[in-house]
C-alpha atoms as a PDB file:
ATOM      1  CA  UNK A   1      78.786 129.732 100.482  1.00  0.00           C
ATOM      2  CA  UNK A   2      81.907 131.403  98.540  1.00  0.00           C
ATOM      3  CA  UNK A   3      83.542 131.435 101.850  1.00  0.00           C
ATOM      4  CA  UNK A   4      83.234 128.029 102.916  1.00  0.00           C
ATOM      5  CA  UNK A   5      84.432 126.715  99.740  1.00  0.00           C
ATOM      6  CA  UNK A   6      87.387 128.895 100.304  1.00  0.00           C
ATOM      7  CA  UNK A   7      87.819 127.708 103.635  1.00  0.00           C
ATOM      8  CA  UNK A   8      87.979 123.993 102.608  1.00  0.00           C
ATOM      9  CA  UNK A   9      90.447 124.860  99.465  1.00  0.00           C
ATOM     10  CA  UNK A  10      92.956 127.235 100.159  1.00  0.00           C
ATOM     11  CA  UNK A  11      93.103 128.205 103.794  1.00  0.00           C
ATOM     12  CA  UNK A  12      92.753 124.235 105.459  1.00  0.00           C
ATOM     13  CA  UNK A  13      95.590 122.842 102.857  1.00  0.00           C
ATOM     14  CA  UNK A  14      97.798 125.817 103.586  1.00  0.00           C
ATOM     15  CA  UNK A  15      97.539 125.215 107.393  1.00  0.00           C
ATOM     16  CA  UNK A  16      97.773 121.263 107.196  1.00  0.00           C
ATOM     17  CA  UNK A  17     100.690 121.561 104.846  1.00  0.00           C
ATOM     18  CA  UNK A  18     102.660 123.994 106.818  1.00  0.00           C
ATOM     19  CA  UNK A  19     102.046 121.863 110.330  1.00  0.00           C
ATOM     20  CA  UNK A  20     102.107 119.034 108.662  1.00  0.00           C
ATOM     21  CA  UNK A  21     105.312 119.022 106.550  1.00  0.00           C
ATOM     22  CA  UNK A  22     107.650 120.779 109.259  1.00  0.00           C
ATOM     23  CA  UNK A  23     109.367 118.086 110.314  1.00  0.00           C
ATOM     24  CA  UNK A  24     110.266 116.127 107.026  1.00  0.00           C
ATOM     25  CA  UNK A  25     113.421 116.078 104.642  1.00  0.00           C
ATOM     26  CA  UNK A  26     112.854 118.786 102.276  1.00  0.00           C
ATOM     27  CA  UNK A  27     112.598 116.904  99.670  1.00  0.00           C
ATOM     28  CA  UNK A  28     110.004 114.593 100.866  1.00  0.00           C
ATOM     29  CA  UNK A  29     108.106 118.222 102.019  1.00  0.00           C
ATOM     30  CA  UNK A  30     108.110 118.802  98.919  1.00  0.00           C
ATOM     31  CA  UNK A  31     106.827 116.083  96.750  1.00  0.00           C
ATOM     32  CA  UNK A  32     104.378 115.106  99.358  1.00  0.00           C
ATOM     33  CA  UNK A  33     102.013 118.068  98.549  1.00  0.00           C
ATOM     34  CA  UNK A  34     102.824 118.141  95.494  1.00  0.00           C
ATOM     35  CA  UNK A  35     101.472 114.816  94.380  1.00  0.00           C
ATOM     36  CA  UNK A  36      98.807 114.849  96.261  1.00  0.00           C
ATOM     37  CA  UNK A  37      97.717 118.501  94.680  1.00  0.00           C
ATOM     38  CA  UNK A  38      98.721 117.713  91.355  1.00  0.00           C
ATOM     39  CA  UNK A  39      97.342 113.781  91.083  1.00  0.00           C
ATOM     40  CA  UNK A  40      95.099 113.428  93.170  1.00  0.00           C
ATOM     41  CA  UNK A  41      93.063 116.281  93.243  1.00  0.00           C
ATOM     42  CA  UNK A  42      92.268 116.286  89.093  1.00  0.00           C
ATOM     43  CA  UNK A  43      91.014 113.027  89.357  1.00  0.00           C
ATOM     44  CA  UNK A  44      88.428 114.510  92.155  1.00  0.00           C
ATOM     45  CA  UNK A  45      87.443 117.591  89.798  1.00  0.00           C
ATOM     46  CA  UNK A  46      87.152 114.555  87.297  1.00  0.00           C
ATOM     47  CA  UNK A  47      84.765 112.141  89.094  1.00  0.00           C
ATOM     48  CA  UNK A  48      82.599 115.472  90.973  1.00  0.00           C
ATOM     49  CA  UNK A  49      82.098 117.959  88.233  1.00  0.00           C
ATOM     50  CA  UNK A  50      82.896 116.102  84.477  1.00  0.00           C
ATOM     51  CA  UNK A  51      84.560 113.065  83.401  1.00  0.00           C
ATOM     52  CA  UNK A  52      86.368 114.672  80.232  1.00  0.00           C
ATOM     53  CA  UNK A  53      87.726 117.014  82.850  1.00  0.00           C
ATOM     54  CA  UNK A  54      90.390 114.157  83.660  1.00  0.00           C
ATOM     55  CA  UNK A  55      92.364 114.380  80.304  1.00  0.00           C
ATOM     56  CA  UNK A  56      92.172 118.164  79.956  1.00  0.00           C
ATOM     57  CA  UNK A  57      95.427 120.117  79.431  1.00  0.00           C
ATOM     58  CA  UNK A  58      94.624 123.545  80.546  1.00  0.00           C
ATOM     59  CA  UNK A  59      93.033 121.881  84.211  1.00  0.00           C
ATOM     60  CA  UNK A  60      96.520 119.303  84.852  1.00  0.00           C
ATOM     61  CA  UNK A  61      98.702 122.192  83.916  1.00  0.00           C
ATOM     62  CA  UNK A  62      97.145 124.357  86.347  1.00  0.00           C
ATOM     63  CA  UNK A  63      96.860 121.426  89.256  1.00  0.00           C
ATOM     64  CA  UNK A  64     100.479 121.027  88.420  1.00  0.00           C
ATOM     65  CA  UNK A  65     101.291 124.775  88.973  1.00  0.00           C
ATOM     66  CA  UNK A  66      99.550 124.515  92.420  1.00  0.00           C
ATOM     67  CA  UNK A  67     101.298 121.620  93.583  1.00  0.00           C
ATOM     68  CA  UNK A  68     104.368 123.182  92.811  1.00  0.00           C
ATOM     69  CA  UNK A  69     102.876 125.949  95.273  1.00  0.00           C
ATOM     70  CA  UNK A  70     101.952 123.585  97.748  1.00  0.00           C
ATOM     71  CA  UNK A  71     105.550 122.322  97.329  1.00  0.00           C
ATOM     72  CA  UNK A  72     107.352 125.151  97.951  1.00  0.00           C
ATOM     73  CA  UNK A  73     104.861 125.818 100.919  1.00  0.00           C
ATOM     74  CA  UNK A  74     106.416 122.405 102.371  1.00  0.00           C
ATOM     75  CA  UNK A  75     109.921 123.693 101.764  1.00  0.00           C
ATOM     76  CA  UNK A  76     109.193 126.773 103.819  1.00  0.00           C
ATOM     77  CA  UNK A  77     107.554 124.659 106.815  1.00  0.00           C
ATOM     78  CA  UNK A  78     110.855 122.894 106.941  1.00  0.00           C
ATOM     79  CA  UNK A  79     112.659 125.647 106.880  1.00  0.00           C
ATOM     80  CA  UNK A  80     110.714 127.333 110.017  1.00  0.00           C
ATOM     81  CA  UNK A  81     113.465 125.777 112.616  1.00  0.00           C
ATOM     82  CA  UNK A  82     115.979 127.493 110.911  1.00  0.00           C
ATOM     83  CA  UNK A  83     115.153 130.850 109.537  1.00  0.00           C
ATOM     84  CA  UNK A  84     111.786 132.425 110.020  1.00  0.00           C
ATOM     85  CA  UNK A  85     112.675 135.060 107.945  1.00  0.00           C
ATOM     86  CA  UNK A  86     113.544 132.761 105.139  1.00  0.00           C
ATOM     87  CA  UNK A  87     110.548 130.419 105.464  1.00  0.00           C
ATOM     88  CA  UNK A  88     108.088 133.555 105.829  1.00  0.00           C
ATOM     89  CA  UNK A  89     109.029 134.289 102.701  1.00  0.00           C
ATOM     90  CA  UNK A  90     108.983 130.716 100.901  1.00  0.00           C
ATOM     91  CA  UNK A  91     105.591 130.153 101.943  1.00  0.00           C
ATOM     92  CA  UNK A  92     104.233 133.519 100.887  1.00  0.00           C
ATOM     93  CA  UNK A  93     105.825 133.071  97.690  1.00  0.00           C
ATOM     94  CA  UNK A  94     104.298 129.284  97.473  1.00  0.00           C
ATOM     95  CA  UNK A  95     100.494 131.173  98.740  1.00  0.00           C
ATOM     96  CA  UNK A  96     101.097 133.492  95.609  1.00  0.00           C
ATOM     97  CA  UNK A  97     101.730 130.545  93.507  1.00  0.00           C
ATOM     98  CA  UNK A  98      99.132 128.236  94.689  1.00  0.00           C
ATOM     99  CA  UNK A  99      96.523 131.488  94.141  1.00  0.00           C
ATOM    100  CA  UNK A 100      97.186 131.819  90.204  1.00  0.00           C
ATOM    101  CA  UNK A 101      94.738 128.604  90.473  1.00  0.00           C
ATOM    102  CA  UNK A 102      92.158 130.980  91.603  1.00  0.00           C
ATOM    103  CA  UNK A 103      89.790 131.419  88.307  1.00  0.00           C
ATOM    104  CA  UNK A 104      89.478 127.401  89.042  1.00  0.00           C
ATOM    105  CA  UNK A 105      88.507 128.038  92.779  1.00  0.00           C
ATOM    106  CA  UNK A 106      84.950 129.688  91.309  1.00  0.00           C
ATOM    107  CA  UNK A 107      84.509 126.201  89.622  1.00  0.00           C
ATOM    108  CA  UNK A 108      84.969 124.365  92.836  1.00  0.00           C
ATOM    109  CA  UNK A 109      82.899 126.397  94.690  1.00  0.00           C
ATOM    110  CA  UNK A 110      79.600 126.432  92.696  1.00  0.00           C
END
């Protein structure tokens, strides 16, 4: 079951962010990910595990953190047309970023 909830919260976001977010500004690559990690997906962990969850510091900082990851993921899609080199290692460097969130992936997952 661990592996599933992986599946649906790290590996499918990576994958629709990076062929998703190739072909925007990189700005708009991104914010795009970013807001939807950091906004939307606290008030989810909110409304499916605890309600008190929604004004908690500790959780927003580290939805913030992974939206930043996210982020720079969509920054390195862009930059895929140009420089593979360069984007290979933006988006590893966003993967390492978005997995500091993973203590909270066990909470997801049970």
């Amino acid at each position: 079951m661990m592996g599933l909830g992986l599946l649906f919260v790290f590996i499918i976001p990576v994958i629709i962010t990076i062929a998703g977010f190739r072909h925007l500004a990189p700005l708009l690559a991104f914010i795009i990910p970013f807001m939807l990690y950091a906004i939307i997906v606290p008030v989810f962990d909110s409304l499916w595990l605890q309600y008190n969850l929604l004004g908690n510091p500790g959780l927003i900082m580290l939805k913030i953190i992974g939206g930043a990851g996210f982020g720079i993921i969509g920054i390195g899609a862009c930059r895929l047309k140009e420089n593979i080199f360069f984007a290979v290692i933006i988006i590893v460097t966003g993967i390492l970023i978005v997995l500091t969130n993973a203590p909270n992936l066990a909470v997801v997952c049970i």
